[in-house]
Protein backbone atom coordinates (compact mmCIF):
# COMPACT_ATOMS: atom_id res chain seq x y z
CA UNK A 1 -0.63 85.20 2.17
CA UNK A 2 -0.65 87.10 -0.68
CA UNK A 3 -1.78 90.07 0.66
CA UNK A 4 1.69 90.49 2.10
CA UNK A 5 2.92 90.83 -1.43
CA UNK A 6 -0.11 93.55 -2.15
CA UNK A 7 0.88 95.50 1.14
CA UNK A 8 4.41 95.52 -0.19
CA UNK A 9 3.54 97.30 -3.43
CA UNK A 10 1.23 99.55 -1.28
CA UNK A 11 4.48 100.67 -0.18
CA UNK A 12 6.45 101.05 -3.75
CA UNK A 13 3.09 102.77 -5.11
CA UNK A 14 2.37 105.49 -2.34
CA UNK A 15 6.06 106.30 -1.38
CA UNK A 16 6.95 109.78 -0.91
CA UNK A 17 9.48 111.69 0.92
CA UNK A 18 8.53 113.77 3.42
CA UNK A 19 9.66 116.54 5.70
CA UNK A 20 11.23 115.83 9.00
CA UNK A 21 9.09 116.45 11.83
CA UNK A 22 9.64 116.75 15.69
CA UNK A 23 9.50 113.76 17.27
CA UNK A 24 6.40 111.34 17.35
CA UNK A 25 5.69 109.17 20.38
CA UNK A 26 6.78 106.20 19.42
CA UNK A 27 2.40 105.20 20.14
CA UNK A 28 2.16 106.64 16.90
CA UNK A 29 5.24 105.82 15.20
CA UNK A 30 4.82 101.50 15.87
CA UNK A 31 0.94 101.89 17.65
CA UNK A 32 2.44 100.86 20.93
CA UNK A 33 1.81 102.10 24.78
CA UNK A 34 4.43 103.66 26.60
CA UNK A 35 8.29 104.74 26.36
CA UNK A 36 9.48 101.72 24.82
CA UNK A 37 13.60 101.07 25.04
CA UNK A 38 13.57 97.71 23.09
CA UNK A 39 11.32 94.75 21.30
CA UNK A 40 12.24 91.51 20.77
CA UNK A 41 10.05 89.09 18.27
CA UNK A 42 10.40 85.53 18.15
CA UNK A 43 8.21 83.69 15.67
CA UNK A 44 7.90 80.09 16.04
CA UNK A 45 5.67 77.40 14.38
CA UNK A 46 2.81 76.22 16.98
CA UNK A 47 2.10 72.75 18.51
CA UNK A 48 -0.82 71.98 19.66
CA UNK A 49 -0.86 70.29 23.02
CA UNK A 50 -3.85 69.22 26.35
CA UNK A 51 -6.47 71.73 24.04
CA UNK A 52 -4.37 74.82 23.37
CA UNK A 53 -0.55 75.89 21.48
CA UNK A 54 2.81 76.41 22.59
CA UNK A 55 5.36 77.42 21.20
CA UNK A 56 7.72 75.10 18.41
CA UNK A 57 10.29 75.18 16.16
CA UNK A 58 11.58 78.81 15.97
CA UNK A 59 11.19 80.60 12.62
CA UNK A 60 12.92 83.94 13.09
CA UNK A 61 13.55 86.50 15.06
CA UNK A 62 13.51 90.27 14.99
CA UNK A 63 14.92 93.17 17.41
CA UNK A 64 13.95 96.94 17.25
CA UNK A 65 15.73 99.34 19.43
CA UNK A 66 14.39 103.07 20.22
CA UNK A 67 15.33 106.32 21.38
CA UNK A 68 13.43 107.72 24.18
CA UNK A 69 11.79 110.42 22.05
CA UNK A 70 10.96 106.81 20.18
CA UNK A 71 13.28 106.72 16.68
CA UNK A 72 14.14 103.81 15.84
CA UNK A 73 17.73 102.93 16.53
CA UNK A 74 17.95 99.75 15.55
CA UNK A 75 16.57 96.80 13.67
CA UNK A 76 17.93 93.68 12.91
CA UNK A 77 16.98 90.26 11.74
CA UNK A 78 17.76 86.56 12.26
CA UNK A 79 17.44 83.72 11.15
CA UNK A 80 16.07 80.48 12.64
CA UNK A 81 19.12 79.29 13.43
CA UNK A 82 19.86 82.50 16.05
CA UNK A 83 22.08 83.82 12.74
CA UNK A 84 22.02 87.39 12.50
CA UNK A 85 21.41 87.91 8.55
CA UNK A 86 20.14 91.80 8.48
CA UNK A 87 20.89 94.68 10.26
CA UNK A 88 19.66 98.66 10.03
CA UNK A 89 20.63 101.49 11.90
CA UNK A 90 19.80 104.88 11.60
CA UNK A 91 21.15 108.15 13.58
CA UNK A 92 19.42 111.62 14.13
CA UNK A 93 20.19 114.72 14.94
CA UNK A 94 19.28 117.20 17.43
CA UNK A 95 16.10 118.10 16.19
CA UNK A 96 15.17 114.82 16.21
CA UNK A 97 15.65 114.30 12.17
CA UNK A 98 17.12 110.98 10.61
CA UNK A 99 20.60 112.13 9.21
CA UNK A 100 22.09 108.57 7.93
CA UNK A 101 20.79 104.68 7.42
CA UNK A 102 22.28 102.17 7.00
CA UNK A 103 22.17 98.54 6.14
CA UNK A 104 24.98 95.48 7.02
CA UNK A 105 24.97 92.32 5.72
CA UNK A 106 25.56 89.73 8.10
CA UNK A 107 28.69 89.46 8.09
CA UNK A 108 28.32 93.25 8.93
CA UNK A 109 30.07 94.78 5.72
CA UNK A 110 27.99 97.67 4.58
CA UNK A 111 25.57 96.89 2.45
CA UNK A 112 23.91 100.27 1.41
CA UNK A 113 23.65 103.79 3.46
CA UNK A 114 21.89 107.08 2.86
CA UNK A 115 22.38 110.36 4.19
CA UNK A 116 19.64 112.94 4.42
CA UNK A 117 19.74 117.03 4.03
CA UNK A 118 17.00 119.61 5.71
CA UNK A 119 16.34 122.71 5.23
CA UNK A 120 16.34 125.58 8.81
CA UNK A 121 12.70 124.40 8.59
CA UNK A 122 13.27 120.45 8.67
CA UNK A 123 12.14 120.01 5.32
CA UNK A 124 13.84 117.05 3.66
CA UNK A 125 15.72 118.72 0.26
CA UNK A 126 18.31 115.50 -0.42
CA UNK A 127 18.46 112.11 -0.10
CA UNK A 128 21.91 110.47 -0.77
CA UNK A 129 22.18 106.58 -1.34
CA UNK A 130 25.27 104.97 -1.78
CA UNK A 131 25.90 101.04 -2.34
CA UNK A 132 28.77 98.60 -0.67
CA UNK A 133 31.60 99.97 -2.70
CA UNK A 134 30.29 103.79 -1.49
CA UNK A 135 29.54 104.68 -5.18
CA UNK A 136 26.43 107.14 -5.70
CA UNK A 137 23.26 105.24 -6.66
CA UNK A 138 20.46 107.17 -6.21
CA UNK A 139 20.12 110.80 -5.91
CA UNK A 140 16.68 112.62 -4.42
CA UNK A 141 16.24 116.10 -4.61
CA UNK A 142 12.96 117.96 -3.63
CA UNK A 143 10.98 121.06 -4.26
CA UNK A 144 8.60 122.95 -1.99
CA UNK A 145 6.33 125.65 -2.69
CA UNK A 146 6.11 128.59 0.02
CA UNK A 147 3.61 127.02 2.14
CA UNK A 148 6.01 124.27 2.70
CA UNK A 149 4.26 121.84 0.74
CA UNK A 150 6.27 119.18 -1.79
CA UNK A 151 5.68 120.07 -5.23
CA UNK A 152 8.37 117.99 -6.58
CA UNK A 153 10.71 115.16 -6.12
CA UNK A 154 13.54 114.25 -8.70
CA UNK A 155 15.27 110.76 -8.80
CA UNK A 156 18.74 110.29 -9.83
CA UNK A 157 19.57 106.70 -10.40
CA UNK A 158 23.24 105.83 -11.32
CA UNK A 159 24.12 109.19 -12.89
CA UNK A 160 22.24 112.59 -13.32
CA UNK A 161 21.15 111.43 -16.51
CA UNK A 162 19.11 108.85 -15.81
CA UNK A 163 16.29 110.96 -13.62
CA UNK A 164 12.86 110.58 -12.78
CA UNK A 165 10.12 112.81 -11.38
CA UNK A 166 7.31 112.62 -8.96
CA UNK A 167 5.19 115.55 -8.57
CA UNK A 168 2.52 116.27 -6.08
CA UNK A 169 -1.37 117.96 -6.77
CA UNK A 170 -3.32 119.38 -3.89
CA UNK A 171 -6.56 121.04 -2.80
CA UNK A 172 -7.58 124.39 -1.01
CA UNK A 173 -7.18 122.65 2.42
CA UNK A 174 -3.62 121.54 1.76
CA UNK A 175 -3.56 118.23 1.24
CA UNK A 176 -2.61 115.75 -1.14
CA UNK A 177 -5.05 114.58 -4.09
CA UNK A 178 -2.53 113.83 -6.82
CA UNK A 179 1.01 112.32 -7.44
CA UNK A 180 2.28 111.66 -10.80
CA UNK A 181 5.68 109.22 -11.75
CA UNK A 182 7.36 109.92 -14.24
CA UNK A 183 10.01 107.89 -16.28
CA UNK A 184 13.45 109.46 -17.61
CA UNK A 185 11.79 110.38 -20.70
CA UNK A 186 9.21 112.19 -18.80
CA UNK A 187 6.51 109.53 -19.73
CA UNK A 188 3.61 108.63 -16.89
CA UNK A 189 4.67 105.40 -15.12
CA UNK A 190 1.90 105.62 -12.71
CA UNK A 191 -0.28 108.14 -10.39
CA UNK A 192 -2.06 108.18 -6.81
CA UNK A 193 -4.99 110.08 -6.47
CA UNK A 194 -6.20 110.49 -2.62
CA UNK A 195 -10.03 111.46 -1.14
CA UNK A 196 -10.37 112.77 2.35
CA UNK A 197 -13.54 112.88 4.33
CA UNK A 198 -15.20 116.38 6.03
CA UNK A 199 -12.71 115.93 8.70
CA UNK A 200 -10.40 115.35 6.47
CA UNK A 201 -9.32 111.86 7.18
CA UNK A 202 -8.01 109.88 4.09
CA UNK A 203 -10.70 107.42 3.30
CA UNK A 204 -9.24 106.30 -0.12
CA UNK A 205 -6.64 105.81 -2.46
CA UNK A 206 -6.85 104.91 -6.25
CA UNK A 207 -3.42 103.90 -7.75
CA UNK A 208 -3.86 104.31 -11.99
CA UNK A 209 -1.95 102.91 -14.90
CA UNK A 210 0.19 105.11 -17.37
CA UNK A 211 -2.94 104.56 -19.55
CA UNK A 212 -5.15 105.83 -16.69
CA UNK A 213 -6.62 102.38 -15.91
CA UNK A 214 -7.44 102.17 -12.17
CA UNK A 215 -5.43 99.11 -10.58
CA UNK A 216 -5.70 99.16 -6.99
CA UNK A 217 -7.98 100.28 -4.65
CA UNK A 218 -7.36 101.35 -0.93
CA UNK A 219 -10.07 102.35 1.64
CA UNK A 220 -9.01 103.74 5.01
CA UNK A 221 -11.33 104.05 8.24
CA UNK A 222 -10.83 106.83 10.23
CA UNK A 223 -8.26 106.10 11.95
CA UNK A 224 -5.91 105.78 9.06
CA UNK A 225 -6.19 102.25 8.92
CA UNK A 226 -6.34 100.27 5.39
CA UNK A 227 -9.71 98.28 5.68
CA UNK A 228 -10.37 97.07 2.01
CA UNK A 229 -7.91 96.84 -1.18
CA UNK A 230 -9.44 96.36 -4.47
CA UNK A 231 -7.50 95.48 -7.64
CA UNK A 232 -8.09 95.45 -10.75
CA UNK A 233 -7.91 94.34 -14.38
CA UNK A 234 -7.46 96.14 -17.55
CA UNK A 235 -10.94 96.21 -18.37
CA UNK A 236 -11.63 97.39 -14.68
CA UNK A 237 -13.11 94.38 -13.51
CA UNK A 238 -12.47 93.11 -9.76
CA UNK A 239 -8.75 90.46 -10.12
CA UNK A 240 -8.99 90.42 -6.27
CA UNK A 241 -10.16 92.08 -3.04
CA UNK A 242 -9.14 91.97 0.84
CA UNK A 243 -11.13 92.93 3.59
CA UNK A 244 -9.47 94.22 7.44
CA UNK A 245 -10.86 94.31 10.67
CA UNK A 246 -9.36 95.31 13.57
CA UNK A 247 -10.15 95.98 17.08
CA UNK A 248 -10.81 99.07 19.07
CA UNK A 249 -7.23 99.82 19.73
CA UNK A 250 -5.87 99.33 16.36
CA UNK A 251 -4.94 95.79 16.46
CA UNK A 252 -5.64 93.53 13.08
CA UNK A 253 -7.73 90.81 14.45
CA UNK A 254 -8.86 89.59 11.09
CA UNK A 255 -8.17 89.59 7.34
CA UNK A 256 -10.03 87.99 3.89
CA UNK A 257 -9.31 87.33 0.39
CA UNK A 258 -11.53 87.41 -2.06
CA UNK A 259 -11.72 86.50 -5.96
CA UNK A 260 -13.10 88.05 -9.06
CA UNK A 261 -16.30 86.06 -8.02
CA UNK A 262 -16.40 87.11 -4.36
CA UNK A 263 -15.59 84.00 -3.13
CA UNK A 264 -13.66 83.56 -0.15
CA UNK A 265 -10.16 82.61 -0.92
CA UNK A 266 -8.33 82.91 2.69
CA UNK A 267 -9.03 84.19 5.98
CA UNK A 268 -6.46 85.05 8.57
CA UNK A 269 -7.88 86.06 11.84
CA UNK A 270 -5.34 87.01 15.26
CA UNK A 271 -5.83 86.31 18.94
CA UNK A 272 -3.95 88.50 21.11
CA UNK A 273 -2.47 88.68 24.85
CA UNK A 274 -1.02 91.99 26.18
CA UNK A 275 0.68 93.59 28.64
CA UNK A 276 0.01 96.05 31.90
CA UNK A 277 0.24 98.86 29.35
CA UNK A 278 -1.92 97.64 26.50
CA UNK A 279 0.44 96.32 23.99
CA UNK A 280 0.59 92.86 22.64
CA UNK A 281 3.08 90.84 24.41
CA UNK A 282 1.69 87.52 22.43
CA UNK A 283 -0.44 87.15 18.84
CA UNK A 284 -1.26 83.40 17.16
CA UNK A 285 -2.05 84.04 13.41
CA UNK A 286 -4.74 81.52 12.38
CA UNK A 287 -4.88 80.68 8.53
CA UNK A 288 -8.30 79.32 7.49
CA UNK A 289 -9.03 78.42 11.22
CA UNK A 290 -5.73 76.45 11.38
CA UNK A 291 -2.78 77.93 13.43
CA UNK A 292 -0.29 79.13 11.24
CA UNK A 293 2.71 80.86 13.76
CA UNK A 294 2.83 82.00 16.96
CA UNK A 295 4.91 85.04 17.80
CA UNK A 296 6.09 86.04 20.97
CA UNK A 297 7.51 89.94 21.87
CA UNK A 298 9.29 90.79 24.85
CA UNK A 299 9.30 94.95 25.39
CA UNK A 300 11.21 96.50 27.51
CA UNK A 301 10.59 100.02 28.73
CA UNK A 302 12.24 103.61 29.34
């Protein structure tokens, strides 16, 4: 599963912090049907019993709560024992724009929060994180050009000393083709550069070394949805790649490592049920043809 661990730096690499807009449906927020109030997801290890799998030993447990112009309220996490261990909240204002987070442990002291600062426009300027003992610990400030458009983004970690940059690069059409970290010293940690098709879907991302060696690959379909991730070695040769498939409403239905040989290394492929409204009420994740967990939702609608 190491792809989860990929997906996760997917995150760290292609982070940025963007303006506040009106209110998505939540359909395009979490890909799901409908005004939903509330998800519940229990994953449990399957048993196989009389030719098909039930449900076994219970491995956790999630719950997601939403607004009905579908923010997400709440989200907390459990373990298998039914012990709540994680917690987030956030709260928006009236123009629909996240204003505070926060995290609790589970014991439900605070853990971290942040506070966030628009513009008349909804553009995000500040981003204000503060840790258990409510101490400042990171500081984001950000810079827009008059088309509205990020040009910059300054991190403060600790004290206003310690700051890093990320700036952004785009084309005549507006839209993003560069972004450049930068260290406290103002040295290149990394950069993303982005290509769009004629319609002007993002079909792929390249994520580059402070020496400008490419290191990871990411091709998108048009739909937005990461299909193949390529990484790399120093001397730009293939480490690792994953393919994605997914069906014709956007649900994952299989993915495959490879090595630097092409070899197959895993394959995880999903089998889905859903409800009246089109979203998956129950998904079996099969590793290498052998059931690996079965998760079970329970949504609950507006």
């Amino acid at each position: 599963m190491r792809i989860l661990v990929l997906f996760f730096l997917h995150v760290i690499f292609v982070f940025s912090f963007s303006s506040c807009l009106r209110a998505k449906k939540i359909s395009e927020n979490n890909e799901l049907n409908g005004k939903v109030y509330f998800i519940e997801e229990l994953v449990f290890k399957p048993e196989f019993v009389n030719g098909g799998f039930k449900n076994g030993d219970l491995k956790r447990k999630t719950t997601c709560a939403y607004d009905k112009k579908g923010n997400q309220m709440e989200w907390n996490e459990y373990h298998e024992s039914g012990i709540l261990f994680n917690s987030y909240s956030n709260i928006y204002d009236k123009k629909f724009c996240k204003i505070i987070s926060k995290e609790h442990f589970v014991l439900g002291d605070l853990k971290w929060k942040i506070f966030y600062d628009y513009d008349k426009n909804g553009k995000l300027l500040k981003e204000r994180h503060y840790d258990l003992n409510d101490s400042l610990e990171i500081l984001i400030t950000q810079q827009y050009n008059h088309k509205g458009l990020l040009l910059k983004s300054h991190v403060f970690e600790n004290s206003t000393e310690n700051k890093e940059l990320i700036t952004y690069k785009y084309n005549n059409r507006n839209r993003l083709i560069e972004k450049i970290f930068y260290d406290s010293l103002s040295n290149i940690k990394f950069s993303n550069k982005y290509n769009y098709d004629k319609k002007g879907n993002k079909i792929e991302e390249s994520v580059y070394t402070a020496n400008g060696n490419l290191e990871l690959l990411f091709k998108f379909d048009h739909k937005g949805k990461n299909i193949e991730l390529i990484t790399y070695d120093l001397d730009s040769s293939i480490i690792q790649k994953f393919i994605e498939k997914y069906d014709n409403h956007g649900n994952k239905i299989e993915s495959s490592e490879f090595d630097s040989d092409n070899k197959l290394v895993d394959k995880t492929t999903y089998q889905y049920e859903f409800d009246k409204k089109g979203n998956w009420i129950q998904r079996i994740l099969f590793l290498n043809e052998k059931a690996y967990e079965i998760t079970v939702r329970k949504i609950e609608y507006y």
